[in-house]
C-alpha atoms as a PDB file:
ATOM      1  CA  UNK A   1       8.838   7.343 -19.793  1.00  0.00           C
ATOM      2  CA  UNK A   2       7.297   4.403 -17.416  1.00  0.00           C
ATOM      3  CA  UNK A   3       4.811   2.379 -19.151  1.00  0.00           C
ATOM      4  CA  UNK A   4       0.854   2.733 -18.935  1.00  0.00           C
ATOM      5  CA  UNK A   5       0.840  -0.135 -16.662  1.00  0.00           C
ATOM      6  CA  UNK A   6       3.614  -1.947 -14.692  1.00  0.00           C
ATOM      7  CA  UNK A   7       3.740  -4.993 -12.934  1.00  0.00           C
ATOM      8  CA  UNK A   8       5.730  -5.415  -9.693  1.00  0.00           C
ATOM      9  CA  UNK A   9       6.467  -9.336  -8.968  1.00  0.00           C
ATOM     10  CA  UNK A  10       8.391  -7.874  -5.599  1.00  0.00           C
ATOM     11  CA  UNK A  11       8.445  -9.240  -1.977  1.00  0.00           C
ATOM     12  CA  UNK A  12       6.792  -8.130   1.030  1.00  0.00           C
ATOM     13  CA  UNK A  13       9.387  -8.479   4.496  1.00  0.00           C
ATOM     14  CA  UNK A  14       7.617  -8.137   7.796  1.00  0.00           C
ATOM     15  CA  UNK A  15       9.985  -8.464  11.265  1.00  0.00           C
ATOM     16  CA  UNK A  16       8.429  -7.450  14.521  1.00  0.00           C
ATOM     17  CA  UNK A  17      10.989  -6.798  17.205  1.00  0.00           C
ATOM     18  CA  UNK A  18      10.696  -6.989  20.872  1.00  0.00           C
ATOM     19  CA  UNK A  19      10.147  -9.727  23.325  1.00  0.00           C
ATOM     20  CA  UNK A  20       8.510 -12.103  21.045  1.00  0.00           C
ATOM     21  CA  UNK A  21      10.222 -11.901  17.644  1.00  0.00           C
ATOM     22  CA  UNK A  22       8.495 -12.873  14.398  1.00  0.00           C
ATOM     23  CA  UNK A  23       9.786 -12.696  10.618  1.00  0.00           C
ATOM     24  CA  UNK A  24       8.108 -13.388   7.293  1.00  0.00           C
ATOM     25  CA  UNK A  25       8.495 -13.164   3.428  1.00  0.00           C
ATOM     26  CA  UNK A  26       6.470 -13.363   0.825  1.00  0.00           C
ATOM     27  CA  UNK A  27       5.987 -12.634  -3.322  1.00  0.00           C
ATOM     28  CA  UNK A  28       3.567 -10.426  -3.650  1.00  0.00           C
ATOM     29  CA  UNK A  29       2.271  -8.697  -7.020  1.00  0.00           C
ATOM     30  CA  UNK A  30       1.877  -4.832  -7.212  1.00  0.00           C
ATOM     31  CA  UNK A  31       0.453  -2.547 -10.897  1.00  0.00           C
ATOM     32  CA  UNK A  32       1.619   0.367 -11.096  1.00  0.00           C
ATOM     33  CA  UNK A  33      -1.198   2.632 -12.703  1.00  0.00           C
ATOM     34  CA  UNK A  34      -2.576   6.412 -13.846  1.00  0.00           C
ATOM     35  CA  UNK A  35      -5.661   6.472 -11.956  1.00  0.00           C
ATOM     36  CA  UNK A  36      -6.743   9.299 -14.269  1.00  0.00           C
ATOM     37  CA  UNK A  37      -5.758   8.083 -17.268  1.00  0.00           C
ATOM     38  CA  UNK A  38      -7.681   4.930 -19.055  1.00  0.00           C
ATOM     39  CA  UNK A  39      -4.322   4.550 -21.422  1.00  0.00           C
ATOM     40  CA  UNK A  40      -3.879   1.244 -23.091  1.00  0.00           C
ATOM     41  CA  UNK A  41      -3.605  -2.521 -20.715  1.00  0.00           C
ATOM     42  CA  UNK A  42      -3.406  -6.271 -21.594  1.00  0.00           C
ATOM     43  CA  UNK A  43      -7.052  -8.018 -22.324  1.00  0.00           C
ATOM     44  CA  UNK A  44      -6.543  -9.955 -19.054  1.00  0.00           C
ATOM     45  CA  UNK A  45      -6.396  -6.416 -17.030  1.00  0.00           C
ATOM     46  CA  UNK A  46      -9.252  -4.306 -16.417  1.00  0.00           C
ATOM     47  CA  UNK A  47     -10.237  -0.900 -14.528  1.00  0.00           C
ATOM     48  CA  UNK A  48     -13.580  -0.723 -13.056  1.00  0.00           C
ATOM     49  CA  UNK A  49     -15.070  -4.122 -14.687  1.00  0.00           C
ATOM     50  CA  UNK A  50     -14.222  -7.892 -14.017  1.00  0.00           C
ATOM     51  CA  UNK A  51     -10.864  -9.687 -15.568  1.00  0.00           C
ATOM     52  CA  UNK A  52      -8.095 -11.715 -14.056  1.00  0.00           C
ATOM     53  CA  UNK A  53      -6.748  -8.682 -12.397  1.00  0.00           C
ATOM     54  CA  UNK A  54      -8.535  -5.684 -12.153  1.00  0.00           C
ATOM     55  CA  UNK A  55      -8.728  -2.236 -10.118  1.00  0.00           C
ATOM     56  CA  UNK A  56     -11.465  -0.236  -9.164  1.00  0.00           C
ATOM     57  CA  UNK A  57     -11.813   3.504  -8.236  1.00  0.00           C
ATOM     58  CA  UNK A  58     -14.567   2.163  -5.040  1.00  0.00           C
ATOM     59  CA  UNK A  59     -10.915   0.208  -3.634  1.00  0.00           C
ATOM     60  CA  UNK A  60      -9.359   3.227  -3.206  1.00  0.00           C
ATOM     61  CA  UNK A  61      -9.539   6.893  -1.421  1.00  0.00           C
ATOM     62  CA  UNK A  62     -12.450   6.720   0.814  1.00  0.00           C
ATOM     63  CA  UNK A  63     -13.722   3.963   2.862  1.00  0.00           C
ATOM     64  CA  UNK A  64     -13.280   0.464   1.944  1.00  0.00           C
ATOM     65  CA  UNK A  65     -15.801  -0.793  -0.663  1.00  0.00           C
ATOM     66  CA  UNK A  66     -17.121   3.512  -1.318  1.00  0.00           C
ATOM     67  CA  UNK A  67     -13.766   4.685  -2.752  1.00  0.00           C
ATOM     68  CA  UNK A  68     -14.005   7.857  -5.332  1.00  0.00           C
ATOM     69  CA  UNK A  69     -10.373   7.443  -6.153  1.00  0.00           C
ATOM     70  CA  UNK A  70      -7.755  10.150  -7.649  1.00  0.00           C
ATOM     71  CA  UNK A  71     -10.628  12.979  -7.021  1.00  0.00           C
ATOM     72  CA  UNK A  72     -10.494  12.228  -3.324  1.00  0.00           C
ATOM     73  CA  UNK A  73      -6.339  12.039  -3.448  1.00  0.00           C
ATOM     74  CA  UNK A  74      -6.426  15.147  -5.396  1.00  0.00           C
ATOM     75  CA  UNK A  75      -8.970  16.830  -2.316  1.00  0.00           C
ATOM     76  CA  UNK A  76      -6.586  15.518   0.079  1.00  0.00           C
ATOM     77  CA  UNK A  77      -3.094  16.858  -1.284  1.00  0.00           C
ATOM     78  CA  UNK A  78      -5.078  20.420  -1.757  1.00  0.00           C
ATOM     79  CA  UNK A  79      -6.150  20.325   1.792  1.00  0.00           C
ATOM     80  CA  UNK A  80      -2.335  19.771   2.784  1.00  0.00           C
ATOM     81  CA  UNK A  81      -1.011  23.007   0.533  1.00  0.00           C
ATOM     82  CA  UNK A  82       0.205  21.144  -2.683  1.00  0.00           C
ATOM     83  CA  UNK A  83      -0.618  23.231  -5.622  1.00  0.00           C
ATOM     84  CA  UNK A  84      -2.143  20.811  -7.655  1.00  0.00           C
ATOM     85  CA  UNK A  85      -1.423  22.044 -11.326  1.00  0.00           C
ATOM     86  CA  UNK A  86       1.198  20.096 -13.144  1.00  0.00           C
ATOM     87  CA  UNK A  87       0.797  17.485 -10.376  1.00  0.00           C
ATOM     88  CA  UNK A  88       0.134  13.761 -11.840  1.00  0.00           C
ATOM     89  CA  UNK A  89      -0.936  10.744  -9.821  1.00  0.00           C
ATOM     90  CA  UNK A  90       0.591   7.400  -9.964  1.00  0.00           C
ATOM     91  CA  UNK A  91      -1.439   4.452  -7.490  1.00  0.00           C
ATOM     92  CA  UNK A  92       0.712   1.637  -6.583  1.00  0.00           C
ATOM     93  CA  UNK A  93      -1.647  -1.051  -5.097  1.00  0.00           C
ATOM     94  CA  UNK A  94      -2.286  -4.732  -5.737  1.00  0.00           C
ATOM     95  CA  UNK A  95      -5.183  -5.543  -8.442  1.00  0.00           C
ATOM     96  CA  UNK A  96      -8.426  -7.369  -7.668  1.00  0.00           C
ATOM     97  CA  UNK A  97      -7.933 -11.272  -8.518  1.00  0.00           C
ATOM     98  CA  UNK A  98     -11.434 -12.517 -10.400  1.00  0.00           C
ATOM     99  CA  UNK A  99     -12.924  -9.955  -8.554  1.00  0.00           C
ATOM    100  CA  UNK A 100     -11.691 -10.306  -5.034  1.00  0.00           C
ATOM    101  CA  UNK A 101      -9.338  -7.611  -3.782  1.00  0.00           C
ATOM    102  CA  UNK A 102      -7.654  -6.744  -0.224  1.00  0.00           C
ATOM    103  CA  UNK A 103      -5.137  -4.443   0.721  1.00  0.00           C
ATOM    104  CA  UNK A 104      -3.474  -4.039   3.486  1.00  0.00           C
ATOM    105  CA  UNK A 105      -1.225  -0.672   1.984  1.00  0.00           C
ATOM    106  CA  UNK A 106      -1.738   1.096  -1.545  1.00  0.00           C
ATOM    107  CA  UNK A 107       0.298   4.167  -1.950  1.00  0.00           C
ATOM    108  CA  UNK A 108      -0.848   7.211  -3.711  1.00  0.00           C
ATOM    109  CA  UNK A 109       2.227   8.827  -4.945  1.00  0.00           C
ATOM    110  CA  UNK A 110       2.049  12.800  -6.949  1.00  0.00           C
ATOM    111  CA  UNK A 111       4.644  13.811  -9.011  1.00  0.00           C
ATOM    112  CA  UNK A 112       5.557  17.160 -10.221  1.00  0.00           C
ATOM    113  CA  UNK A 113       7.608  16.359 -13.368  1.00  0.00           C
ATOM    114  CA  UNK A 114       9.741  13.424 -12.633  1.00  0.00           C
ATOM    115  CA  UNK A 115       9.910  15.011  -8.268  1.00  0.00           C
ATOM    116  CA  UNK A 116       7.737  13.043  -5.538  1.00  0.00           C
ATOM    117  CA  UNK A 117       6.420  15.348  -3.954  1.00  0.00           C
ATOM    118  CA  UNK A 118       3.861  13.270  -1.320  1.00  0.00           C
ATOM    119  CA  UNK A 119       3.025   9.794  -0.584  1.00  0.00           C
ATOM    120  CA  UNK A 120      -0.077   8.793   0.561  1.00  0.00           C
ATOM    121  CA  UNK A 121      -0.190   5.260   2.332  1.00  0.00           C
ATOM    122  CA  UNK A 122      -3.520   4.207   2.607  1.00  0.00           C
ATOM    123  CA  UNK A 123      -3.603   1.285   5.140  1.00  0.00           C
ATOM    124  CA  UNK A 124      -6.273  -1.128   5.286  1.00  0.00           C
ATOM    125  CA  UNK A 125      -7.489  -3.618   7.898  1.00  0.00           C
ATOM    126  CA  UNK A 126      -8.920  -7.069   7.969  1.00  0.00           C
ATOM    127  CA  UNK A 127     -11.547  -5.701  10.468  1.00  0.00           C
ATOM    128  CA  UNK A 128     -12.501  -3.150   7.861  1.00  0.00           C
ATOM    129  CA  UNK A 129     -11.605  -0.707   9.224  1.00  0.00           C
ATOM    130  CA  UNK A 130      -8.897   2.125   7.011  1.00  0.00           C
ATOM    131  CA  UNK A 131      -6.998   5.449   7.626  1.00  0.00           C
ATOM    132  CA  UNK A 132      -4.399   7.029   5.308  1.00  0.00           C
ATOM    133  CA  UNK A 133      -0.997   8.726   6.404  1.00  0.00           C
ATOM    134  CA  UNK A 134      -0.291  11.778   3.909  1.00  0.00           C
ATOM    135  CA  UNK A 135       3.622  12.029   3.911  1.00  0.00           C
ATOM    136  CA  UNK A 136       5.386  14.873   2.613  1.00  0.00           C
ATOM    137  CA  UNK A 137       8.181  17.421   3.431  1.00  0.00           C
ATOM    138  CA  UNK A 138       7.892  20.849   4.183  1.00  0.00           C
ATOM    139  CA  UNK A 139       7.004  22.789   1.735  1.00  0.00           C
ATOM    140  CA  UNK A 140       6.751  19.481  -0.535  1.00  0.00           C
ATOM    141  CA  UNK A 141      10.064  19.319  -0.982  1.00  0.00           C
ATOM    142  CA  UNK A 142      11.406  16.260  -2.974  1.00  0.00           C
ATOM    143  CA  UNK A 143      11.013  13.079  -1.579  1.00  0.00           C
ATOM    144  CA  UNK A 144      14.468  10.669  -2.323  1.00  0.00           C
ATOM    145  CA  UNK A 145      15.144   7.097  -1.079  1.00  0.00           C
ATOM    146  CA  UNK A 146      17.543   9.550   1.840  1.00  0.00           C
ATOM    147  CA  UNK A 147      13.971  10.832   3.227  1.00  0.00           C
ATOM    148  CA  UNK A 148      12.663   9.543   6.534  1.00  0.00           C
ATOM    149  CA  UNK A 149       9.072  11.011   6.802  1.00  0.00           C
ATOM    150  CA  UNK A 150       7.251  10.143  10.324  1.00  0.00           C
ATOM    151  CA  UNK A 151       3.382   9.890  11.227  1.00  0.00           C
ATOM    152  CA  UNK A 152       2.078   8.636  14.520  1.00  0.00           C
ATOM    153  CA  UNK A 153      -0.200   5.769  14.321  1.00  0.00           C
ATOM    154  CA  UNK A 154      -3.102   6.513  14.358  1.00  0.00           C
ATOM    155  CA  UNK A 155      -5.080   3.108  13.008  1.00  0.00           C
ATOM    156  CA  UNK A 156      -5.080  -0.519  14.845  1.00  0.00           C
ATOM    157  CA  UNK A 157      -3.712  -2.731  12.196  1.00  0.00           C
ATOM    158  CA  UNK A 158      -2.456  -6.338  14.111  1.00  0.00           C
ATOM    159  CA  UNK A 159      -4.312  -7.558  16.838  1.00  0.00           C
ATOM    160  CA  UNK A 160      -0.862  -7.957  18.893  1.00  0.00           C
ATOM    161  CA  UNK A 161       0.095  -4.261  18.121  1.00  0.00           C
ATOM    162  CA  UNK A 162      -0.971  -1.711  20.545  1.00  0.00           C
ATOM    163  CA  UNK A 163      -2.085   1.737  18.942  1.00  0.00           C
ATOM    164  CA  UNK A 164       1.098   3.557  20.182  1.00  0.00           C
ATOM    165  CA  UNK A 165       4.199   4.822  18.855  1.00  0.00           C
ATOM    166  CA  UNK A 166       4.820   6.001  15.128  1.00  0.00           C
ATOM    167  CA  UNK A 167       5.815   5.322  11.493  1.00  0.00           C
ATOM    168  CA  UNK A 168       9.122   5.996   9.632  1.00  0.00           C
ATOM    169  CA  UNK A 169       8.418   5.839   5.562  1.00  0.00           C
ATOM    170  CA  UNK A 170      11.330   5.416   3.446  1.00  0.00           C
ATOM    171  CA  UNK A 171       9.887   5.885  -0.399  1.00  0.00           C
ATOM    172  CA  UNK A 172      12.554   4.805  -2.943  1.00  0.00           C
ATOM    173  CA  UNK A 173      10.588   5.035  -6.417  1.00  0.00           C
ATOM    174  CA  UNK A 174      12.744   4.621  -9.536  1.00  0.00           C
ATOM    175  CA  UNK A 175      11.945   3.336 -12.488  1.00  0.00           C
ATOM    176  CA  UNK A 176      13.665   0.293 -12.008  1.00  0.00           C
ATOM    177  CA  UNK A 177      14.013  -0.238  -8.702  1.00  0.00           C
ATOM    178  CA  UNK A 178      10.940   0.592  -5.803  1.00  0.00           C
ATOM    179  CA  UNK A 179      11.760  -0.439  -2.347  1.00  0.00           C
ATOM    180  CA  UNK A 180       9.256   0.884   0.267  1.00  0.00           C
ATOM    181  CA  UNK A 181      10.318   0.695   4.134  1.00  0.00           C
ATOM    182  CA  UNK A 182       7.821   0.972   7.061  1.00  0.00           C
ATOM    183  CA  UNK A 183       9.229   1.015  10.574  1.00  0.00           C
ATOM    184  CA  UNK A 184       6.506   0.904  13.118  1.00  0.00           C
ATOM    185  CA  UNK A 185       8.726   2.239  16.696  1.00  0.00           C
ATOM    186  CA  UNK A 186       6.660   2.023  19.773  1.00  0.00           C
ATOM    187  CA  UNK A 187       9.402   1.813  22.408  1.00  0.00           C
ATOM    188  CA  UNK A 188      11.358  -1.780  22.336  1.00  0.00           C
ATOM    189  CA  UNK A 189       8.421  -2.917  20.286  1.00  0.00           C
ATOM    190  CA  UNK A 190       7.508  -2.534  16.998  1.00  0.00           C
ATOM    191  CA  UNK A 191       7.649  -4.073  13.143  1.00  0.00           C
ATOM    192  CA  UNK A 192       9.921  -3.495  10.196  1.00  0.00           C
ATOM    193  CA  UNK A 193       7.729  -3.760   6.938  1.00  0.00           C
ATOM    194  CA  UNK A 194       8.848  -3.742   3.515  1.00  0.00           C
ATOM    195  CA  UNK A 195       8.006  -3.998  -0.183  1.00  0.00           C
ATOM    196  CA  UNK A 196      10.428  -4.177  -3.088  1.00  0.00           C
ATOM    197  CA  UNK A 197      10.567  -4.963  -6.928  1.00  0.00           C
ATOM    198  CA  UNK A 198      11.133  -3.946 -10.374  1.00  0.00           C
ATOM    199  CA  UNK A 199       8.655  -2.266 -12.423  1.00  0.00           C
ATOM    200  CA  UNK A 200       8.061  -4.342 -15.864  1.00  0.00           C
ATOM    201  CA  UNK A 201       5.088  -3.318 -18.268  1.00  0.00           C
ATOM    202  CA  UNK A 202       2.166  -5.345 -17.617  1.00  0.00           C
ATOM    203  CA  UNK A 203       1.792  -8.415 -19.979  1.00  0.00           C
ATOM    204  CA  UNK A 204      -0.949 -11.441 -19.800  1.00  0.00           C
ATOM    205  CA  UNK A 205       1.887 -13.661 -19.896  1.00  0.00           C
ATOM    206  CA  UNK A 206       3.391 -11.813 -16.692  1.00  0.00           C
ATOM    207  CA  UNK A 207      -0.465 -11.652 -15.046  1.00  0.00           C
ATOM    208  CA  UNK A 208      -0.604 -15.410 -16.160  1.00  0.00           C
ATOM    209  CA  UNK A 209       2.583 -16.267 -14.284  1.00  0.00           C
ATOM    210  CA  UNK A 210       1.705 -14.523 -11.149  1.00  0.00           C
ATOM    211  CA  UNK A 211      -1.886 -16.510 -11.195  1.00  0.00           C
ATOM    212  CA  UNK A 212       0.171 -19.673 -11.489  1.00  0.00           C
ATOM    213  CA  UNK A 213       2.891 -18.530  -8.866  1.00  0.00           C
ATOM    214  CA  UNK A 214       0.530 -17.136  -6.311  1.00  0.00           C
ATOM    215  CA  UNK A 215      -2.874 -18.097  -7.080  1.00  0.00           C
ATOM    216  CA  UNK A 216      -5.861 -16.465  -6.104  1.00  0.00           C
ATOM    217  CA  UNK A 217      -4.385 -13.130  -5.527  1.00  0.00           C
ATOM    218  CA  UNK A 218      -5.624 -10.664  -2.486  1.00  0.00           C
ATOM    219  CA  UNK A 219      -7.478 -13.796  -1.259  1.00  0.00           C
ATOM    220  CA  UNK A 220      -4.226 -15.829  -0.542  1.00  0.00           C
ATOM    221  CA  UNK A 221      -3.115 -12.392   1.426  1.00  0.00           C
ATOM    222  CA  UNK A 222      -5.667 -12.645   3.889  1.00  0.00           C
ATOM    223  CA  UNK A 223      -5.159 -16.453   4.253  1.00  0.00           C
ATOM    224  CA  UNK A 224      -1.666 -15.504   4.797  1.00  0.00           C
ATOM    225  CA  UNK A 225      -2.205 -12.637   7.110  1.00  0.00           C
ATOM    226  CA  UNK A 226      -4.437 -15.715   9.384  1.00  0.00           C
ATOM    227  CA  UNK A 227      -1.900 -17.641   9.245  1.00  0.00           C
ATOM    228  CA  UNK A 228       0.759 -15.432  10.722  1.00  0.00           C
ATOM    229  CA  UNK A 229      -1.668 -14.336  13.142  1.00  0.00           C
ATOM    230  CA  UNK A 230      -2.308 -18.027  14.382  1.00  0.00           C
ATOM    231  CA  UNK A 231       1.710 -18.418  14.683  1.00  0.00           C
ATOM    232  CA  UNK A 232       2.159 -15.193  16.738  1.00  0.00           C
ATOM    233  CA  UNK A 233      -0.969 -15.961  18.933  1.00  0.00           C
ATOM    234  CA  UNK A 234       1.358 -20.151  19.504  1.00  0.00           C
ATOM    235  CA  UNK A 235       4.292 -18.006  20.351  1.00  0.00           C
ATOM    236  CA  UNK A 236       2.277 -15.876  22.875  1.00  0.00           C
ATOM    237  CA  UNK A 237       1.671 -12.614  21.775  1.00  0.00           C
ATOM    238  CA  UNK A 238      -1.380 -10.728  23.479  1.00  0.00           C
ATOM    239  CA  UNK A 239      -4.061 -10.272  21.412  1.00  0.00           C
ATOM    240  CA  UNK A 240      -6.086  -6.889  21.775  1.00  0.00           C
ATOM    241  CA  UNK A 241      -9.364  -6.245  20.824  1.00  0.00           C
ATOM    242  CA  UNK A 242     -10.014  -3.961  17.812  1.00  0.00           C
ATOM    243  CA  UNK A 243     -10.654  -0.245  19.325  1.00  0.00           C
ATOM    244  CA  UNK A 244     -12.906   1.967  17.434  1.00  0.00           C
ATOM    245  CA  UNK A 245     -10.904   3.491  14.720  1.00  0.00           C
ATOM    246  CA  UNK A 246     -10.422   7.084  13.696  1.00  0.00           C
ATOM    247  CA  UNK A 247     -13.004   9.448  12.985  1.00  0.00           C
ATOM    248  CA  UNK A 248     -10.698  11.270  10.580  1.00  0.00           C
ATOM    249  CA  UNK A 249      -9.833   9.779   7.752  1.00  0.00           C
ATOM    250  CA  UNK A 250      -6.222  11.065   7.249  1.00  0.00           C
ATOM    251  CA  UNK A 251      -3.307  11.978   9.258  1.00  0.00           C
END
């Protein structure tokens, strides 16, 4: 059995192929939570309330800053046909950091027993701006680290990405090994995203460490997300204005 809370000191890949090629890596820290379930946490995490690291039901399902969390995951995976009894929610996301959190992917992932059944990536946006992709097989057949699920895009993420093409999601959740794939194919173009780790229960010694080793949390993601977008604009990338983003809120 996992533990109430795990931390995930993984690293996040991103290559983007085509004409002007562009490659980063970076440690990033995930938790590993039960939305619906308060369970027991280190003093230095928190859900819904100020700590060190912290996350809050408004970050998540819904629109950015108005989330109503697992009720609005549960609404969406009834919508698609899953019968929800038996089904338990695990949210894999990164935690607020002294309050300040940004996302740019948290996945909602139900289980039936130990099976995934769906994934749902919910992709956020400097701009504001989010959309979720609800990934499942037909009939909800089990999800393994073999399954290739597809959406098309459907949300402008990178200002030198055009709003074209699709996703591949490889999920493979274990409990000691999670390695998430994200292959964005729009022709020649596109970008090969990735997260991986090892699930550990959460300690204050292991939040400590990850405030020493990559201080100020979601804030030094968005400073790095600048960053790479300063490089890519040096190399010559075309940047494209922000389009207004879906009305719908999944796909």
């Amino acid at each position: 059995m996992s533990h109430p809370v795990e931390h995930i000191a993984g690293e996040t890949t991103h290559a983007r192929r085509g004409e002007i090629r562009h490659r980063f890596t970076y440690g990033v820290d995930y938790v590993l939570i039960d939305p619906e379930t308060a369970g027991s946490a280190p003093a230095l995490f928190a859900r819904n309330r100020f700590n060190l690291a912290a996350v809050h039901d408004i970050d998540h399902g819904g629109p950015i800053g108005a989330g109503r969390g697992a009720a609005w995951a549960r609404e969406v995976l009834a919508e698609a046909g899953l019968a929800l009894d038996g089904v338990r929610l695990k949210l894999l996301t990164q935690p607020r950091f002294l309050g300040y959190g940004f996302n740019p992917v948290s996945f909602w992932l139900a289980y039936e027993g130990d099976v995934l059944r769906a994934v749902i990536a919910e992709v956020s946006t400097p701009f504001g701006d989010r959309h979720s992709y609800l990934c499942h097989l037909e009939g909800f057949a089990e999800i393994t680290r073999n399954t290739r699920l597809y959406a098309v895009k459907a949300l402008h993420v990178s200002p030198f990405q055009e709003v074209a093409g699709g996703y591949d999601f490889v999920f493979d959740i274990r409990p000691r090994r999670i390695r998430i794939a994200i292959l964005h194919r729009n022709g020649a173009e596109g970008v090969v995203a990735t997260l991986t780790g090892s699930p550990r229960p959460l300690t204050n010694a292991g939040l400590l460490k990850a405030a020493l080793r990559r201080p100020f949390g979601a804030l030094r993601t968005m400073v790095l997300i600048h960053w790479q977008a300063l490089r890519l604009k040096l190399k010559g990338a075309h940047y494209r204005t922000r389009p207004t983003p879906p009305a719908h809120e999944v796909s």
